[in-house]
PDB file of N, CA and C in Angstrom:
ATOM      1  N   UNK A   1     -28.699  -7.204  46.352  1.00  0.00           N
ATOM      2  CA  UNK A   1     -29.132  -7.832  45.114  1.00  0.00           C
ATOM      3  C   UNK A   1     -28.615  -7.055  43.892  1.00  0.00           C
ATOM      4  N   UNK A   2     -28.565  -5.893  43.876  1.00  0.00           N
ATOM      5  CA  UNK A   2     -28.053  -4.769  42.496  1.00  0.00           C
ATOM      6  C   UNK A   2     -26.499  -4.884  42.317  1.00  0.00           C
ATOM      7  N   UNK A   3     -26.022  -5.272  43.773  1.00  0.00           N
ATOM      8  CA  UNK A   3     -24.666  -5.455  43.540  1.00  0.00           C
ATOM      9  C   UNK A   3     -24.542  -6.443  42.960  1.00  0.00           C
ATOM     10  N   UNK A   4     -25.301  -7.662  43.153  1.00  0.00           N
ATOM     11  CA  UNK A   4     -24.611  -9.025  42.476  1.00  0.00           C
ATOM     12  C   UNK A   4     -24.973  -8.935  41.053  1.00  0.00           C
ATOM     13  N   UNK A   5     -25.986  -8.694  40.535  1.00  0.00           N
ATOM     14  CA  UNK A   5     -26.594  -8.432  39.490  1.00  0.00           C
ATOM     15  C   UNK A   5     -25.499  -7.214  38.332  1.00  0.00           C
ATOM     16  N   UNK A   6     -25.089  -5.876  39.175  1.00  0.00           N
ATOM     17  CA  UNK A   6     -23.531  -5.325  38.506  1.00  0.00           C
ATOM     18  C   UNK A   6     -22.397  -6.641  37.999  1.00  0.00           C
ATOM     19  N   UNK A   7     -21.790  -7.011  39.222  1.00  0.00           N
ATOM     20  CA  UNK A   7     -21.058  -7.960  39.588  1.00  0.00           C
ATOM     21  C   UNK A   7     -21.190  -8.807  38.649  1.00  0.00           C
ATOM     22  N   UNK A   8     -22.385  -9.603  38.361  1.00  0.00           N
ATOM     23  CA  UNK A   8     -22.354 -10.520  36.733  1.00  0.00           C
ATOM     24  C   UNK A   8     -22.359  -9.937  35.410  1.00  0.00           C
ATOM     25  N   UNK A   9     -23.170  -8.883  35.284  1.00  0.00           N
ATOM     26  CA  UNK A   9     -22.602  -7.820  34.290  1.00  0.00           C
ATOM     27  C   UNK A   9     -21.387  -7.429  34.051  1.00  0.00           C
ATOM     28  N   UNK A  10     -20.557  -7.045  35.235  1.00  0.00           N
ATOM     29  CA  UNK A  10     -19.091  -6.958  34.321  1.00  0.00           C
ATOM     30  C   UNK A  10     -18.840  -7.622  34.219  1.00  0.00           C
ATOM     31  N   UNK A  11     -18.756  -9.546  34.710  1.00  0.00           N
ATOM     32  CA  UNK A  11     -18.344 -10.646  34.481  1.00  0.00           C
ATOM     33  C   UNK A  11     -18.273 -10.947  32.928  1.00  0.00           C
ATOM     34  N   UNK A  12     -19.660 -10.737  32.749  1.00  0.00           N
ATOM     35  CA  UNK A  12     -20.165 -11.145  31.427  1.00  0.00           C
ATOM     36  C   UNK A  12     -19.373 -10.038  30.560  1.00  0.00           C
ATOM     37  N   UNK A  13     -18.963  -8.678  30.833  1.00  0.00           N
ATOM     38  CA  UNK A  13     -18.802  -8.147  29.787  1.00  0.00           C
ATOM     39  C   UNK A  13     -17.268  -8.073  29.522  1.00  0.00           C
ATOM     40  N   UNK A  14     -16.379  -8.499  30.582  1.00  0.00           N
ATOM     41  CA  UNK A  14     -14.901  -8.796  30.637  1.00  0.00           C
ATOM     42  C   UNK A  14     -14.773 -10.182  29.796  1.00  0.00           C
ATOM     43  N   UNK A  15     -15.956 -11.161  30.058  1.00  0.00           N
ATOM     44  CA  UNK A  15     -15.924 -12.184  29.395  1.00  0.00           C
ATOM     45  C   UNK A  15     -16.164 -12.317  27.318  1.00  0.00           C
ATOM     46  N   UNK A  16     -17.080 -11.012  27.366  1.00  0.00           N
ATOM     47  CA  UNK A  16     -17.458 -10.759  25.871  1.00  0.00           C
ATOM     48  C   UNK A  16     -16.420 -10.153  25.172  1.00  0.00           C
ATOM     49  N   UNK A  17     -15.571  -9.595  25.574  1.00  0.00           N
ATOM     50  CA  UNK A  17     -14.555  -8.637  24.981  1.00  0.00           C
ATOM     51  C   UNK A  17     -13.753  -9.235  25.057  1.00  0.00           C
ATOM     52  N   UNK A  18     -13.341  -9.870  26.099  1.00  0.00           N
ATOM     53  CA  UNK A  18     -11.813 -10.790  25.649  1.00  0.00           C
ATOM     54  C   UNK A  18     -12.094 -12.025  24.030  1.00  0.00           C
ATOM     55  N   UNK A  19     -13.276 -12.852  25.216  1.00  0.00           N
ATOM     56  CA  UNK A  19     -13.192 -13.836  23.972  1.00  0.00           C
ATOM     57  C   UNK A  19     -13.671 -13.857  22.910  1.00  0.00           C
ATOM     58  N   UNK A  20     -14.563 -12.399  22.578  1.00  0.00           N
ATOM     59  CA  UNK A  20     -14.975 -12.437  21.501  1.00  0.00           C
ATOM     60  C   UNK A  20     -13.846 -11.835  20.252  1.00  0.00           C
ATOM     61  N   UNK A  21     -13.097 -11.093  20.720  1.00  0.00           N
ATOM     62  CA  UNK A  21     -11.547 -10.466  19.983  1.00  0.00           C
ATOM     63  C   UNK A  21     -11.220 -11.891  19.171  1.00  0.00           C
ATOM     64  N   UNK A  22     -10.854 -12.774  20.277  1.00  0.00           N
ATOM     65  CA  UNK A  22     -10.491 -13.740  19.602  1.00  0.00           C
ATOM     66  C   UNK A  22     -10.399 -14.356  18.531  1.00  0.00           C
ATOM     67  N   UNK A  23     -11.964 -14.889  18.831  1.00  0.00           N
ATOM     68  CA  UNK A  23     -12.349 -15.740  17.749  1.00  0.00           C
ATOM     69  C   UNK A  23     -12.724 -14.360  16.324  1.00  0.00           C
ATOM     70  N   UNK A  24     -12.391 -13.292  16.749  1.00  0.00           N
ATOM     71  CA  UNK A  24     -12.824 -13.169  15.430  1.00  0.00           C
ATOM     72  C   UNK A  24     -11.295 -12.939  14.448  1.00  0.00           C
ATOM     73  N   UNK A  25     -10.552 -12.732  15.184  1.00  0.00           N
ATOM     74  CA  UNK A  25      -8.987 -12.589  14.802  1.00  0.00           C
ATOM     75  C   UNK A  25      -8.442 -13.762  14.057  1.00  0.00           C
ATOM     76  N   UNK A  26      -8.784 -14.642  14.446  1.00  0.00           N
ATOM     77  CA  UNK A  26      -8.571 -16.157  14.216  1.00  0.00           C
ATOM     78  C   UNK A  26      -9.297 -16.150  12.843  1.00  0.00           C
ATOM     79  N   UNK A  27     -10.473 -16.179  12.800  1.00  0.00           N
ATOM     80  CA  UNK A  27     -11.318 -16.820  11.622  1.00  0.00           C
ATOM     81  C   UNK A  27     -10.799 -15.411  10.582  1.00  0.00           C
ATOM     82  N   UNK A  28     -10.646 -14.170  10.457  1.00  0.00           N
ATOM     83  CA  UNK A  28     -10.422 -13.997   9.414  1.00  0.00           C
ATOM     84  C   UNK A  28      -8.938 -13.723   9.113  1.00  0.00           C
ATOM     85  N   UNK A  29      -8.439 -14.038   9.447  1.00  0.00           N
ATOM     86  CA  UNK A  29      -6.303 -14.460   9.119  1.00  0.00           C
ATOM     87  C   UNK A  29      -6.677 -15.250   8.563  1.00  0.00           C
ATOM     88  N   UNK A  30      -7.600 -16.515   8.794  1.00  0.00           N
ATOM     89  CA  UNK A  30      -7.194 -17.696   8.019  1.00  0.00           C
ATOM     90  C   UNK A  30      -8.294 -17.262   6.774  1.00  0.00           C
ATOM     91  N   UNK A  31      -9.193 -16.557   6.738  1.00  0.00           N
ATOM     92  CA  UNK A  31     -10.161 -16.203   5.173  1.00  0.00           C
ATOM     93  C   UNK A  31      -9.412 -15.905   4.218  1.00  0.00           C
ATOM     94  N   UNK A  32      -8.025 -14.629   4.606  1.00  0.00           N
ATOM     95  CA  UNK A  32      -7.472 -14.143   3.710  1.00  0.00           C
ATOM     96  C   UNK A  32      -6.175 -14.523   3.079  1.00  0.00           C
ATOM     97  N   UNK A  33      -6.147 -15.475   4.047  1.00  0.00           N
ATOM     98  CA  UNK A  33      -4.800 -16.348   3.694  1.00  0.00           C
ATOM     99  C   UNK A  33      -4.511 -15.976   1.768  1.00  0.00           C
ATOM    100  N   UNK A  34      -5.184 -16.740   1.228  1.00  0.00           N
ATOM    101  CA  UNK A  34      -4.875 -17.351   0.114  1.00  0.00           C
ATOM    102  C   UNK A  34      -4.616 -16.029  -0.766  1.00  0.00           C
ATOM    103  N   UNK A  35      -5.564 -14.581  -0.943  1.00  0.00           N
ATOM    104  CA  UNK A  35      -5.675 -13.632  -1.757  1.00  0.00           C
ATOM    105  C   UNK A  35      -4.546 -12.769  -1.306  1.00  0.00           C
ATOM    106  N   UNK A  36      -3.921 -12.634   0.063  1.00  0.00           N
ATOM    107  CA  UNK A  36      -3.049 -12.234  -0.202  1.00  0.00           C
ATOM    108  C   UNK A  36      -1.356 -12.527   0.293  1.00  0.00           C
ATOM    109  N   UNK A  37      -1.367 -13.880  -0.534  1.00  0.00           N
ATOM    110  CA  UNK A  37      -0.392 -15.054  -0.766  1.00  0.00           C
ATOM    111  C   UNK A  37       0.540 -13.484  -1.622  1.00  0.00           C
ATOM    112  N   UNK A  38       1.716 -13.971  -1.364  1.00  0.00           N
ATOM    113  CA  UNK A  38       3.038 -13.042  -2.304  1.00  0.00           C
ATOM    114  C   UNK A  38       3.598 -13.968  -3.200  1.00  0.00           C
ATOM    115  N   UNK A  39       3.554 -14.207  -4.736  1.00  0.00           N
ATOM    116  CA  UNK A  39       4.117 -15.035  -5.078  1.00  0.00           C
ATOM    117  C   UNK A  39       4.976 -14.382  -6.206  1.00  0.00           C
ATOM    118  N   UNK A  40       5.733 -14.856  -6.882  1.00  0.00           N
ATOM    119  CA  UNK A  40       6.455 -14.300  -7.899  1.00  0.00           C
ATOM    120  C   UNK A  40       6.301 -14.492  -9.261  1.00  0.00           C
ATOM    121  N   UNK A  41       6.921 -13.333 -10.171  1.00  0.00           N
ATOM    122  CA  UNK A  41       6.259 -13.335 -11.826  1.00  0.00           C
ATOM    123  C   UNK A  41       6.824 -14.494 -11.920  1.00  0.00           C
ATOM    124  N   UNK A  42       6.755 -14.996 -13.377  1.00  0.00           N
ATOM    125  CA  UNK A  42       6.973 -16.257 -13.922  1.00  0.00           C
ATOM    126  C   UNK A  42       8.113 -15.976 -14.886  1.00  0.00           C
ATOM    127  N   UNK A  43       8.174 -14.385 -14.963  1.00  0.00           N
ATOM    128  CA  UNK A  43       9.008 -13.674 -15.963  1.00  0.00           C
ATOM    129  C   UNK A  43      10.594 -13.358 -15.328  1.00  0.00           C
ATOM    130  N   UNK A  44      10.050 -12.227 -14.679  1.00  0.00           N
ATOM    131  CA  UNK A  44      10.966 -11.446 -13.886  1.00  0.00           C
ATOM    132  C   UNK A  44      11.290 -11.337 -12.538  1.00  0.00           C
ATOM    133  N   UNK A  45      10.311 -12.416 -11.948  1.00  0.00           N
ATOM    134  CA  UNK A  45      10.657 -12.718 -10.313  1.00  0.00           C
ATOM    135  C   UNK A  45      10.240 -12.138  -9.422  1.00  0.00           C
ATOM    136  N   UNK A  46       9.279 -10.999  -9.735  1.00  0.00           N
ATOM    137  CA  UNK A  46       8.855  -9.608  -8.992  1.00  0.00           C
ATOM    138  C   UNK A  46       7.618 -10.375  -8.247  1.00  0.00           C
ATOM    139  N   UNK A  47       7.625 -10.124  -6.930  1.00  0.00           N
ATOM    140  CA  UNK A  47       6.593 -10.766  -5.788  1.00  0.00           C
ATOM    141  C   UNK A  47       5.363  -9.838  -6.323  1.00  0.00           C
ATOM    142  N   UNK A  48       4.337 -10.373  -6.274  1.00  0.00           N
ATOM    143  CA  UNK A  48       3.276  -9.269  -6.345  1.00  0.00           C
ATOM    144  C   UNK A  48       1.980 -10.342  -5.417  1.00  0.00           C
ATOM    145  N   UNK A  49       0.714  -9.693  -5.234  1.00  0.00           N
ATOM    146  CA  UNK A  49       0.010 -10.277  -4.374  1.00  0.00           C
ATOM    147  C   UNK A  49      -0.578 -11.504  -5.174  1.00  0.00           C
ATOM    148  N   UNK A  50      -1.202 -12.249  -4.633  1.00  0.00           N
ATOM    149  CA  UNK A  50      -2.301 -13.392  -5.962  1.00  0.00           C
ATOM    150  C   UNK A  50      -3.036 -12.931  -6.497  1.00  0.00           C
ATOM    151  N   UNK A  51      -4.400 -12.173  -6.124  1.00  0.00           N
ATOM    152  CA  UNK A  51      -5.212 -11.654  -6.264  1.00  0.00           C
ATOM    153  C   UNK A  51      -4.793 -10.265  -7.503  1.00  0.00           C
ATOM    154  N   UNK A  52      -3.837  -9.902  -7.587  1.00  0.00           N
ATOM    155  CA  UNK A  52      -3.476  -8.883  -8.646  1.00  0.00           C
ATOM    156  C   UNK A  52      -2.550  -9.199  -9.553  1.00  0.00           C
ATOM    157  N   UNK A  53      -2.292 -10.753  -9.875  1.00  0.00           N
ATOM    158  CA  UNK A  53      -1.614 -11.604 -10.903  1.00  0.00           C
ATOM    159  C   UNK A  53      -2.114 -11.782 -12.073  1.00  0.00           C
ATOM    160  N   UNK A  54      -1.692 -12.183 -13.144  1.00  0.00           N
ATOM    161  CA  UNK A  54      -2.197 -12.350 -14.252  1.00  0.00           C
ATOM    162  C   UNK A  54      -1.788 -13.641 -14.791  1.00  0.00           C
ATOM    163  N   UNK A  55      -2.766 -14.462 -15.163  1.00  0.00           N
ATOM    164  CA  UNK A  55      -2.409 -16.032 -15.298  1.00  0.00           C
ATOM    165  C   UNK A  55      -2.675 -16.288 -16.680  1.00  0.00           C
ATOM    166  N   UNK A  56      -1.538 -16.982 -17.407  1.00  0.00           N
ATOM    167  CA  UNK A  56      -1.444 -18.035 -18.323  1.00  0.00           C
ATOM    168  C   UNK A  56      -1.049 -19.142 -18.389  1.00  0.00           C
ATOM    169  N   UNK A  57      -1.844 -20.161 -19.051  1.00  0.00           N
ATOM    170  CA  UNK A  57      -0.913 -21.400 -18.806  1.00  0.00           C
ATOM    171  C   UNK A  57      -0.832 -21.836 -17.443  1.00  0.00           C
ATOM    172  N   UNK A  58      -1.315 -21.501 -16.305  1.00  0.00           N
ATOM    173  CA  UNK A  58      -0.908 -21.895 -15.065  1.00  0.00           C
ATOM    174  C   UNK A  58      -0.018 -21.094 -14.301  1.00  0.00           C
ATOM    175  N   UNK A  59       0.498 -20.059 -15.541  1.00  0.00           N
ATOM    176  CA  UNK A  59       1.667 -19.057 -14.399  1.00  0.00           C
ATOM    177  C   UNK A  59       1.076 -17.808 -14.548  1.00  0.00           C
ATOM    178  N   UNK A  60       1.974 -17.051 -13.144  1.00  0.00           N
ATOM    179  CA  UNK A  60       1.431 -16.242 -12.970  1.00  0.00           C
ATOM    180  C   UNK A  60       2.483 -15.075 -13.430  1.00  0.00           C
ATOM    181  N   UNK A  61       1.828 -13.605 -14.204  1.00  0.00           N
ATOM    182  CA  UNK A  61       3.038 -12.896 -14.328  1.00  0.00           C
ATOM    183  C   UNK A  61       2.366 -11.153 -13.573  1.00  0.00           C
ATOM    184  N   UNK A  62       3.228 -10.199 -13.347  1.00  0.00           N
ATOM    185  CA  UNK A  62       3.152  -9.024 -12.799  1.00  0.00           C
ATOM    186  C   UNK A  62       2.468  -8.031 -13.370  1.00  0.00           C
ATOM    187  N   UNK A  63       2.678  -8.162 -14.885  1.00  0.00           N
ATOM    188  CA  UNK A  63       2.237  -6.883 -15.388  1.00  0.00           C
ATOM    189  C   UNK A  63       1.647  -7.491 -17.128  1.00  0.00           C
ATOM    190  N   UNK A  64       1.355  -6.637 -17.651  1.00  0.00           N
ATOM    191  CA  UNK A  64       0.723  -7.078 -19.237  1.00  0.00           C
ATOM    192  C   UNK A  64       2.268  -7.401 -20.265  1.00  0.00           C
ATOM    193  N   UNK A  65       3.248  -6.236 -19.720  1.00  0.00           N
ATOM    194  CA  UNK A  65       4.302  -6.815 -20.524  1.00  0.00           C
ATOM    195  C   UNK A  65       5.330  -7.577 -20.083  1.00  0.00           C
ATOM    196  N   UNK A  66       5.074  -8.559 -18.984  1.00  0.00           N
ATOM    197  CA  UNK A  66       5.281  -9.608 -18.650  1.00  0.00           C
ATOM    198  C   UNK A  66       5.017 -11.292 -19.111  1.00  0.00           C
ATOM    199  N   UNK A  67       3.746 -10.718 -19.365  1.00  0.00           N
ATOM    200  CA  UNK A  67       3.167 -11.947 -20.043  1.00  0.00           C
ATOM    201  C   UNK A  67       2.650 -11.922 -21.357  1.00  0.00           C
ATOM    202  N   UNK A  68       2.946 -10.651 -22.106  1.00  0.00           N
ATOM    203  CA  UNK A  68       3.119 -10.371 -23.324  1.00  0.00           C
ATOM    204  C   UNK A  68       4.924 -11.178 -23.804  1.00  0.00           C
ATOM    205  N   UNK A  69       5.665 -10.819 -23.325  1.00  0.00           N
ATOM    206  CA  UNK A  69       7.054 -10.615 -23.690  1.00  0.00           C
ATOM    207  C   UNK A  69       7.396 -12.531 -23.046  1.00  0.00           C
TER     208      UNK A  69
END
């Protein structure tokens, strides 16, 4: 009886570790998608992340004297 009772225990725990990796790999690739998108100034062409852009007008530029100038 202790053996079968082991026996579903590692079942269960070969089963928790694989598929739980998974799904969590999955759901946050797709959270961060968007913040750290690479897109380019509006000025000078320089890729920088989204999340550390600076927007006017709808565009986005790299730095203050980017979108100053």
């Amino acid at each position: 009886m202790l053996k079968m009772l082991l026996f579903a225990a590692l079942l269960f725990g070969v089963y928790y570790i694989f598929f739980r990796k998974e799904s969590l790999t999955s759901s946050s690739s797709s959270d961060n998608a968007p913040e750290d998108a690479m897109i380019p100034c509006a000025k000078c062409g320089t890729y920088v992340q989204f999340k550390e852009t600076l927007t006017r007008d709808g565009k986005h530029y790299c730095s203050r004297e980017c979108l100053e100038g």
